[in-house]
C-alpha atoms as a PDB file:
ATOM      1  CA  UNK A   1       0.000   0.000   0.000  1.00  0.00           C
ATOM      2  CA  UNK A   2       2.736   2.232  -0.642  1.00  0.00           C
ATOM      3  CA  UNK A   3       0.733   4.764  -2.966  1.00  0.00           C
ATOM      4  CA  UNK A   4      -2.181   4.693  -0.307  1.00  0.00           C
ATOM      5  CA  UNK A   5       0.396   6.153   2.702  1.00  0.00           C
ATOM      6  CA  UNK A   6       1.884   8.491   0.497  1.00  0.00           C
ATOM      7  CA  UNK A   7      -1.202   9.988  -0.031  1.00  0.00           C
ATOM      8  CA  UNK A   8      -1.974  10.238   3.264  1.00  0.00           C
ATOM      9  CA  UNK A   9       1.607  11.834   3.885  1.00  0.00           C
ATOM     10  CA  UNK A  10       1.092  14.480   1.196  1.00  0.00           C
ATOM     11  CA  UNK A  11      -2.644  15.333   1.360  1.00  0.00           C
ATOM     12  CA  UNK A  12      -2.137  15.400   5.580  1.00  0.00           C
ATOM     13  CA  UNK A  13      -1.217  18.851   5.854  1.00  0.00           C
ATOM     14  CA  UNK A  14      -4.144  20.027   3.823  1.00  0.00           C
ATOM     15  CA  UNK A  15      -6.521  18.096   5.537  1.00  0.00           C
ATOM     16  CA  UNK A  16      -5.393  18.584   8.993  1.00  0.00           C
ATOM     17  CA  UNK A  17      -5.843  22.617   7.897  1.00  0.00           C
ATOM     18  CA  UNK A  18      -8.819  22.746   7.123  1.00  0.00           C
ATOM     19  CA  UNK A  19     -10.732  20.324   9.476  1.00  0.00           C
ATOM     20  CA  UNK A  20      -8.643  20.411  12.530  1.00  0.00           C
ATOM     21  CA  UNK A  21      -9.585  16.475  12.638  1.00  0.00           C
ATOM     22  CA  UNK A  22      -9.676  14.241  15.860  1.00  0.00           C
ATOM     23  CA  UNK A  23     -11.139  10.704  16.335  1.00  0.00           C
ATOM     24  CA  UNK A  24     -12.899   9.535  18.880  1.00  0.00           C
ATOM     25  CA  UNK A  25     -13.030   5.485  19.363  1.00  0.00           C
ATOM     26  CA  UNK A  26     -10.296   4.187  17.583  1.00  0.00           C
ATOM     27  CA  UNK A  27     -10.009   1.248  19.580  1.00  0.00           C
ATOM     28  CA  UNK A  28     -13.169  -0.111  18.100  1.00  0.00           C
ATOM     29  CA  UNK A  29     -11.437  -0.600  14.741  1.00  0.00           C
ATOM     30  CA  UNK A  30     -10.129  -4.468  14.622  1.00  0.00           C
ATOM     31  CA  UNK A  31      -6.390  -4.333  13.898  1.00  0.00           C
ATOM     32  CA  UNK A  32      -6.918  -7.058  11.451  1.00  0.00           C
ATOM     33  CA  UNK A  33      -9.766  -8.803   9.412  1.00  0.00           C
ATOM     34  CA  UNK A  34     -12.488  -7.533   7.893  1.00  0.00           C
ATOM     35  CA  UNK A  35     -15.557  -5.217   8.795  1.00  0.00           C
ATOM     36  CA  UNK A  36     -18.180  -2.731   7.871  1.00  0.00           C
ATOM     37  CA  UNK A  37     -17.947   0.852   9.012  1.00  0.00           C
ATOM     38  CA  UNK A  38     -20.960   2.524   8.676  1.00  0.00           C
ATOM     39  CA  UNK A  39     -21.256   6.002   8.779  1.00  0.00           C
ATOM     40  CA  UNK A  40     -23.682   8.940   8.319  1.00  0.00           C
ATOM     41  CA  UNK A  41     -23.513  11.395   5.290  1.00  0.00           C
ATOM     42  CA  UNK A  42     -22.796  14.934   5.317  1.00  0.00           C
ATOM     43  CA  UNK A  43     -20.463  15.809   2.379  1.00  0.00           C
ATOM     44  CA  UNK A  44     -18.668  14.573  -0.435  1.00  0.00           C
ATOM     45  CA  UNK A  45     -14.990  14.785   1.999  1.00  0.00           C
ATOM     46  CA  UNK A  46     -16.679  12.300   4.396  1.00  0.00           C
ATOM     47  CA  UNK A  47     -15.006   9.566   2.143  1.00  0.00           C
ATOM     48  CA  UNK A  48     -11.634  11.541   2.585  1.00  0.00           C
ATOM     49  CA  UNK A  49     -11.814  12.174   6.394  1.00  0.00           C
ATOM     50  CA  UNK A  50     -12.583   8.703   7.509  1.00  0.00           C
ATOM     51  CA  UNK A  51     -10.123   6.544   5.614  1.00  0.00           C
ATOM     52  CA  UNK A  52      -7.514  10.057   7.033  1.00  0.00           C
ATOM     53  CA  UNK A  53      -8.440   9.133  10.631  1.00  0.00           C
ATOM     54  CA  UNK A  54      -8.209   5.213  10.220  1.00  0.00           C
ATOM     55  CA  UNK A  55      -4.975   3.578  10.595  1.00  0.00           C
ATOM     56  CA  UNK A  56      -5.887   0.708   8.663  1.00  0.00           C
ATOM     57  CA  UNK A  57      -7.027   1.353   5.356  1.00  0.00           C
ATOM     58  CA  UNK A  58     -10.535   2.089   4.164  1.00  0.00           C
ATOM     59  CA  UNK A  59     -12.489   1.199   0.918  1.00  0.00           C
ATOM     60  CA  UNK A  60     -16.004   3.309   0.371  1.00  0.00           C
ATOM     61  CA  UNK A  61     -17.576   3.433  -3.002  1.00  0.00           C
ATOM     62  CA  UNK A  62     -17.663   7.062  -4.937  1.00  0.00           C
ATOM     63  CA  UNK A  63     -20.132   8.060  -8.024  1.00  0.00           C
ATOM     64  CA  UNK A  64     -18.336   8.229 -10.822  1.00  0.00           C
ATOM     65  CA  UNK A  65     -18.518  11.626 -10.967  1.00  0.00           C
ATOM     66  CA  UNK A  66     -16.158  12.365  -8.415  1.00  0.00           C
ATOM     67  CA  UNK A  67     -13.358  10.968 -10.357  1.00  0.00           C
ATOM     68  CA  UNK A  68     -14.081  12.642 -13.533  1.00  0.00           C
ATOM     69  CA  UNK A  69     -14.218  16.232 -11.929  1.00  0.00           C
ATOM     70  CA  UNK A  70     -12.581  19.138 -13.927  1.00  0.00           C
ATOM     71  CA  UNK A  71     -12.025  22.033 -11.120  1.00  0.00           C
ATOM     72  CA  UNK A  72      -9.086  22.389  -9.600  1.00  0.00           C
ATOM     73  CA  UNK A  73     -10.256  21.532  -6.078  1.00  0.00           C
ATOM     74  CA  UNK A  74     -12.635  18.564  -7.406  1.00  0.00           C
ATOM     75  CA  UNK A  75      -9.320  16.875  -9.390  1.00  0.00           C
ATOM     76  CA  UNK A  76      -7.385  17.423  -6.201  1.00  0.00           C
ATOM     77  CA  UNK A  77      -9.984  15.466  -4.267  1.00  0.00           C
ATOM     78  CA  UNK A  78     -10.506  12.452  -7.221  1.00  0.00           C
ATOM     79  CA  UNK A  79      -6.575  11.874  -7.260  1.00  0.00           C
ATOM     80  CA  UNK A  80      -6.827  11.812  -3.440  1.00  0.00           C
ATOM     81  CA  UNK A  81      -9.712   9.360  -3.832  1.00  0.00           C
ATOM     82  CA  UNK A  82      -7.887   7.600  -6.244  1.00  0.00           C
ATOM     83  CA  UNK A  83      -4.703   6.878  -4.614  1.00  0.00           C
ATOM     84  CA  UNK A  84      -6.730   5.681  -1.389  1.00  0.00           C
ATOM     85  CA  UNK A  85      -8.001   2.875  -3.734  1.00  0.00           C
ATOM     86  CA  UNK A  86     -11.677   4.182  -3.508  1.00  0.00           C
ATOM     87  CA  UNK A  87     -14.225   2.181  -5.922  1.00  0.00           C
ATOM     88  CA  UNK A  88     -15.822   4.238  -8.523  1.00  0.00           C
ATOM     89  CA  UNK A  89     -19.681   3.154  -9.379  1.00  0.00           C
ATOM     90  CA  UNK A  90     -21.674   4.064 -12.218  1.00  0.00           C
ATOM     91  CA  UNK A  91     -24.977   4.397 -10.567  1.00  0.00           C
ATOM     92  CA  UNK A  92     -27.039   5.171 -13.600  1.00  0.00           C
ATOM     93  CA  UNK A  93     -25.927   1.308 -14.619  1.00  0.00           C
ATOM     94  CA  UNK A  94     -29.224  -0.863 -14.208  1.00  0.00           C
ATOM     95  CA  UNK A  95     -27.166  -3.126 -11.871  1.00  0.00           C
ATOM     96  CA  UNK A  96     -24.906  -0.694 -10.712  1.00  0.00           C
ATOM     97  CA  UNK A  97     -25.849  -1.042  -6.625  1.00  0.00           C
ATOM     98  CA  UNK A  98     -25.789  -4.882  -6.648  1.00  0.00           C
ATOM     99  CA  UNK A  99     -22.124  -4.763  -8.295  1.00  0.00           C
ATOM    100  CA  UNK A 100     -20.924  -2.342  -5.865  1.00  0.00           C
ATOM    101  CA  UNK A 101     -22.196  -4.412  -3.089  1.00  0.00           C
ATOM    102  CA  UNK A 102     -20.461  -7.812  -4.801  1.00  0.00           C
ATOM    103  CA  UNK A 103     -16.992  -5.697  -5.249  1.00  0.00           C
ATOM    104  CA  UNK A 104     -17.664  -4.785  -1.502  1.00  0.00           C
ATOM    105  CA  UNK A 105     -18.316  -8.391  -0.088  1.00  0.00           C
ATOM    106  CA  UNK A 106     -14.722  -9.455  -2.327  1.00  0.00           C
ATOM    107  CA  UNK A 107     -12.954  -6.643   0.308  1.00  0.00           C
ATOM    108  CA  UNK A 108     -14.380  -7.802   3.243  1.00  0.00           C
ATOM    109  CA  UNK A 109     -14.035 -11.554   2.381  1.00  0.00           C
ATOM    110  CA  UNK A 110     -10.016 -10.536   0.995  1.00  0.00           C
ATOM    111  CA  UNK A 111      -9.955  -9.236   5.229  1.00  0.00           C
ATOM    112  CA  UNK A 112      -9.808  -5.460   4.325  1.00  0.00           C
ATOM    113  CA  UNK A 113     -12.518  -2.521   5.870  1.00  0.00           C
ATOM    114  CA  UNK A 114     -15.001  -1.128   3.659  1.00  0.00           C
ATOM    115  CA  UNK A 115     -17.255   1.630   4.062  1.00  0.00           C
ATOM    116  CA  UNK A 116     -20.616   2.144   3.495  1.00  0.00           C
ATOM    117  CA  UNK A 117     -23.043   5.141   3.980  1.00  0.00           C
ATOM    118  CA  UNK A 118     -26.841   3.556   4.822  1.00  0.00           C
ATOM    119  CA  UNK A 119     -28.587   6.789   3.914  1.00  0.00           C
ATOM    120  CA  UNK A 120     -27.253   5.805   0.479  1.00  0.00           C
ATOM    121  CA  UNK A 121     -26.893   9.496  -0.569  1.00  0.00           C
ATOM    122  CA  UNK A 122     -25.924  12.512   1.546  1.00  0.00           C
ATOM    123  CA  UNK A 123     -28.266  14.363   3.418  1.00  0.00           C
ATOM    124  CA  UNK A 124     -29.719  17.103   1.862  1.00  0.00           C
ATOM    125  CA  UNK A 125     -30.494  19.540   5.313  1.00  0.00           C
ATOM    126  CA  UNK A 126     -27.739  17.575   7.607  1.00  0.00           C
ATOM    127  CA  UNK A 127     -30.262  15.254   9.473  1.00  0.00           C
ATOM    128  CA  UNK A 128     -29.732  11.555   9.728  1.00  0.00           C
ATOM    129  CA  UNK A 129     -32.538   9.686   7.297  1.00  0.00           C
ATOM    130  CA  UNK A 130     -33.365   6.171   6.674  1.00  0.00           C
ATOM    131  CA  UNK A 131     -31.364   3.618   5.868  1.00  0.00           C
ATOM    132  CA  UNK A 132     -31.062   1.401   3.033  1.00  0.00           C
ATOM    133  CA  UNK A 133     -30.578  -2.424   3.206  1.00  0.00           C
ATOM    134  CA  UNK A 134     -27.170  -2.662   1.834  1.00  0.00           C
ATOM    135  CA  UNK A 135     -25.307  -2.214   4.871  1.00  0.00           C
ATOM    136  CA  UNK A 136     -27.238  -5.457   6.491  1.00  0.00           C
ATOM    137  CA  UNK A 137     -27.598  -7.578   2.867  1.00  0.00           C
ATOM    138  CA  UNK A 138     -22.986  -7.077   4.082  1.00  0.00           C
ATOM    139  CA  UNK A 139     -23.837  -8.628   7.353  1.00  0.00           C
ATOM    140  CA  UNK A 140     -25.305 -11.458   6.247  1.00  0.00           C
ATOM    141  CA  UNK A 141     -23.709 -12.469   3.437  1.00  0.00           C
ATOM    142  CA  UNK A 142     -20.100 -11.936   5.251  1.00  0.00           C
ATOM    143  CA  UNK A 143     -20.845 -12.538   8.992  1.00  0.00           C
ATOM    144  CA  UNK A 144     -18.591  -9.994  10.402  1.00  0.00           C
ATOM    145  CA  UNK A 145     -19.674  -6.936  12.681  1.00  0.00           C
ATOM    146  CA  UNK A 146     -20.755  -3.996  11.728  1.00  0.00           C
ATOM    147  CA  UNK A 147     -19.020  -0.506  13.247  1.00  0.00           C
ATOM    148  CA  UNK A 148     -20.932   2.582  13.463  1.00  0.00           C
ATOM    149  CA  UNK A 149     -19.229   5.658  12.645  1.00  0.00           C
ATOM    150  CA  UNK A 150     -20.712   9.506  13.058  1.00  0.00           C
ATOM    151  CA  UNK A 151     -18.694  11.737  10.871  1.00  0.00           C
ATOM    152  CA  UNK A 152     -19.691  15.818  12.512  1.00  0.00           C
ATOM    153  CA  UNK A 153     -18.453  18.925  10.852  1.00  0.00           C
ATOM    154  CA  UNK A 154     -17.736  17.878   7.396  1.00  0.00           C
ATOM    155  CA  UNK A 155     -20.528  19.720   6.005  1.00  0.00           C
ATOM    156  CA  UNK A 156     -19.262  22.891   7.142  1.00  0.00           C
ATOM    157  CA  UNK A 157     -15.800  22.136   5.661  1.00  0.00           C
ATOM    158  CA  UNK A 158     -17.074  21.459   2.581  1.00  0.00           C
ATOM    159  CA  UNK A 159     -20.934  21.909   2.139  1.00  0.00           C
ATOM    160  CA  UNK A 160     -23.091  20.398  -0.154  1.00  0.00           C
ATOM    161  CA  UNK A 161     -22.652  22.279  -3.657  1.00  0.00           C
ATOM    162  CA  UNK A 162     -19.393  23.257  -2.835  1.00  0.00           C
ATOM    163  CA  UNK A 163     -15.847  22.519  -4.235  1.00  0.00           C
ATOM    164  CA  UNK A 164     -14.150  24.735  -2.451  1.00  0.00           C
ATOM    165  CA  UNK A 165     -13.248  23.522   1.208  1.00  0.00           C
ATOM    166  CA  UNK A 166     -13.563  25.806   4.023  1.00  0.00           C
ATOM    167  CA  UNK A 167     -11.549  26.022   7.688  1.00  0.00           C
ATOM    168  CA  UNK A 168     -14.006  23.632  10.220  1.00  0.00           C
ATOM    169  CA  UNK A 169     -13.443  21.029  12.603  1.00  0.00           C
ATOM    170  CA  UNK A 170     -13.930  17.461  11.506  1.00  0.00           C
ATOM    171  CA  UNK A 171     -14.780  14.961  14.410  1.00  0.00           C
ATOM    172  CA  UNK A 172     -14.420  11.063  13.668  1.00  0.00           C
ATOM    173  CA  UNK A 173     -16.277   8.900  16.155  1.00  0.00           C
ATOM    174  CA  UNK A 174     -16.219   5.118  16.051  1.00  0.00           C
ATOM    175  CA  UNK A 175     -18.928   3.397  17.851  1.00  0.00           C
ATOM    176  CA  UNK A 176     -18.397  -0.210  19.303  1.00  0.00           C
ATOM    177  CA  UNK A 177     -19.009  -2.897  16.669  1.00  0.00           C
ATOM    178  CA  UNK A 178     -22.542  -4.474  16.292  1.00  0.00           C
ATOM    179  CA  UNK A 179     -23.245  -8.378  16.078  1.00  0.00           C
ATOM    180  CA  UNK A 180     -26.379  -9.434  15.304  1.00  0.00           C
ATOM    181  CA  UNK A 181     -28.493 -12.621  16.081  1.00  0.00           C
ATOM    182  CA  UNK A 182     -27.393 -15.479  14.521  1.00  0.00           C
ATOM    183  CA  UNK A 183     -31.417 -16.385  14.489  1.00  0.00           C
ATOM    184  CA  UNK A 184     -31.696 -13.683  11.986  1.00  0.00           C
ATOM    185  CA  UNK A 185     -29.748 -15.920   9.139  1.00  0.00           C
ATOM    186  CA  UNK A 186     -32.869 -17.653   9.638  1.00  0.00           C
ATOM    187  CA  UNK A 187     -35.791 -15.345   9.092  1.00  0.00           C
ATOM    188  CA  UNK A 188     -37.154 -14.079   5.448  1.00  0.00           C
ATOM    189  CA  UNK A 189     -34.460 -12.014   4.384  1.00  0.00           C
ATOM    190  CA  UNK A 190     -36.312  -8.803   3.899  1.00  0.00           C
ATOM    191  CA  UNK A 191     -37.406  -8.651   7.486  1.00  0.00           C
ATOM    192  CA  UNK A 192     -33.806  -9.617   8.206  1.00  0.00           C
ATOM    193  CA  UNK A 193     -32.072  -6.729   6.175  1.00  0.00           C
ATOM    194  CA  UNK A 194     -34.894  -4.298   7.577  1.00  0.00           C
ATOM    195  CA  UNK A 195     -33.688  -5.525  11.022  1.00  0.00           C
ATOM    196  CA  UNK A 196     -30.252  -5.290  11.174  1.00  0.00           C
ATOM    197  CA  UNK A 197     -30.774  -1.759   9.425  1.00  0.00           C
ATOM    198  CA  UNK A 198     -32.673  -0.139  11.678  1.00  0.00           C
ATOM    199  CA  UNK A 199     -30.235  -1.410  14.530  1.00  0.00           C
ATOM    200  CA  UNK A 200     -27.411   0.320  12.396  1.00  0.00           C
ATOM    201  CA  UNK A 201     -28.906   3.316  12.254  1.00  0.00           C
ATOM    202  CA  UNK A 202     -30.157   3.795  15.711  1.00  0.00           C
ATOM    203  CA  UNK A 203     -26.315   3.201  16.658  1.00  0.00           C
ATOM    204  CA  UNK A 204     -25.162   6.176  14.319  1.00  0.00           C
ATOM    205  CA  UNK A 205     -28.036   8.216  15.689  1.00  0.00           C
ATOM    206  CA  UNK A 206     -26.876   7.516  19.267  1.00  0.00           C
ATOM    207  CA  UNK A 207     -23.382   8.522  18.207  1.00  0.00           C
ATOM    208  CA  UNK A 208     -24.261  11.777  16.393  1.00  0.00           C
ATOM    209  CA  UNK A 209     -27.203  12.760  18.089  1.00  0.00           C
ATOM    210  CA  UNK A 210     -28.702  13.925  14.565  1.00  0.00           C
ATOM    211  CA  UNK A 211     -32.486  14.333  13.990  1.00  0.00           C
ATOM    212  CA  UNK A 212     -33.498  11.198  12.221  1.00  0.00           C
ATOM    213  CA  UNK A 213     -36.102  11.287   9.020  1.00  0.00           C
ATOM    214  CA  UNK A 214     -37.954   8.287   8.628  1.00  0.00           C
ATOM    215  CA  UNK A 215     -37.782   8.252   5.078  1.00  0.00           C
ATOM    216  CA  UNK A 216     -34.908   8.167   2.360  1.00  0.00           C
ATOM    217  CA  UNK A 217     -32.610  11.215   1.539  1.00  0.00           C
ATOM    218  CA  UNK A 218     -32.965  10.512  -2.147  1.00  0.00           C
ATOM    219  CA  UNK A 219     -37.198  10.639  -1.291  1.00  0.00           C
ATOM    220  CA  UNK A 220     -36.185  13.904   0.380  1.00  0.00           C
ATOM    221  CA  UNK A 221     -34.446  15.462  -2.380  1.00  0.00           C
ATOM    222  CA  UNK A 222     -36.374  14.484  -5.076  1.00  0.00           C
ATOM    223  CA  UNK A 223     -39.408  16.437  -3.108  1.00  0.00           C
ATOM    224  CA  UNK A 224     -37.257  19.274  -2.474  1.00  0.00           C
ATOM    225  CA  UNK A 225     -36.154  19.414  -6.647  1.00  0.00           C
ATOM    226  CA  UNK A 226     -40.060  19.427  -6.947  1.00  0.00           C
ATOM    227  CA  UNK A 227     -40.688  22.593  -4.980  1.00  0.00           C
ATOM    228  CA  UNK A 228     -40.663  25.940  -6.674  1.00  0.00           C
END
């Protein structure tokens, strides 16, 4: 992983700059093997921050518009992005979610930590909505735990709409890693997935202490795009 520190080595002045970042709950990151870190979604530099503040490196999935960016600031953050070995998705492809969750299941299976945001999108007005099954169809199908994470103050550093960062303070915090009950392998898998979901997001609720919106972001914005 030599490109992946270097990165980190170059882009850590920059970062440390402009969010001032600390993390909070390290310890609940297994030094080895894989698991799911879970984390709520305020900007487009929570996929920077988080895989910053984790020793061991960090896999999330990024649109594919991140890495095709043509400002200054956006290429800065898509070389970052790519470096750090992020995946880039095509999510107008008609399979595009399942094949992001396949490529994500070969990481955790290969012992490595991948990231996931349940809200599948990032919230439009910086409260925590509902999550989507994803994160639990992980659980199941790999067995390991899940770790909450709250990511705070990103959306000031670099709010939504914005390519320019701004000076903030970023705060990392790593909640203690869910198991779930192995009963659960058992039951239809839709009430399963809705299960282990909702536990996953009452844990990053509890960690952030965000407002939570029972329904999707992506519900959210489309009604806010409708509004004149």
């Amino acid at each position: 992983m030599p490109q992946y520190r270097l990165s980190r080595i170059v882009a850590g002045p920059f970062l440390h700059a402009f969010g001032r970042p600390r993390v909070i709950g390290s310890e609940n990151i297994p030094p080895s093997g894989g698991a799911i870190l879970a984390a709520n979604h305020l900007s487009a530099i929570d996929s920077v921050y988080l895989p910053f503040m984790v020793d061991r490196p960090v896999t999330f999935s990024a649109k594919i518009e991140y890495f095709s960016a043509r400002s200054p600031a956006a290429r800065l953050l898509a070389r970052y992005m790519k470096a750090t070995n992020q995946l880039s998705i095509d999510r107008d492809g008609a399979r595009a979610a399942q094949e992001t969750l396949e490529a994500a299941l070969e990481r955790l299976r290969a012992g490595q930590l991948f990231g996931i945001y349940p809200e599948g999108t990032r919230s439009p007005d910086g409260r925590l909505y509902r999550g989507r099954p994803g994160v639990a169809w992980l659980a199941l199908r790999s067995g390991l735990p899940v770790i909450p994470v709250g990511m705070m103050g990103t959306r000031e550093v670099l709010p939504p709409g914005s390519v320019v960062p701004r000076p903030g303070r970023v705060e990392v915090r790593i909640g203690k890693p869910l198991t779930f009950d192995p009963s659960l392998a058992d039951a239809p898998p839709a009430k399963a997935r809705r299960l282990i979901t909702e536990q996953v997001m009452t844990a990053i609720q509890e960690i952030t202490g965000q407002e939570y919106v029972h329904m999707y972001a992506s519900d959210r914005k489309a009604e806010l795009a409708r509004r004149p």
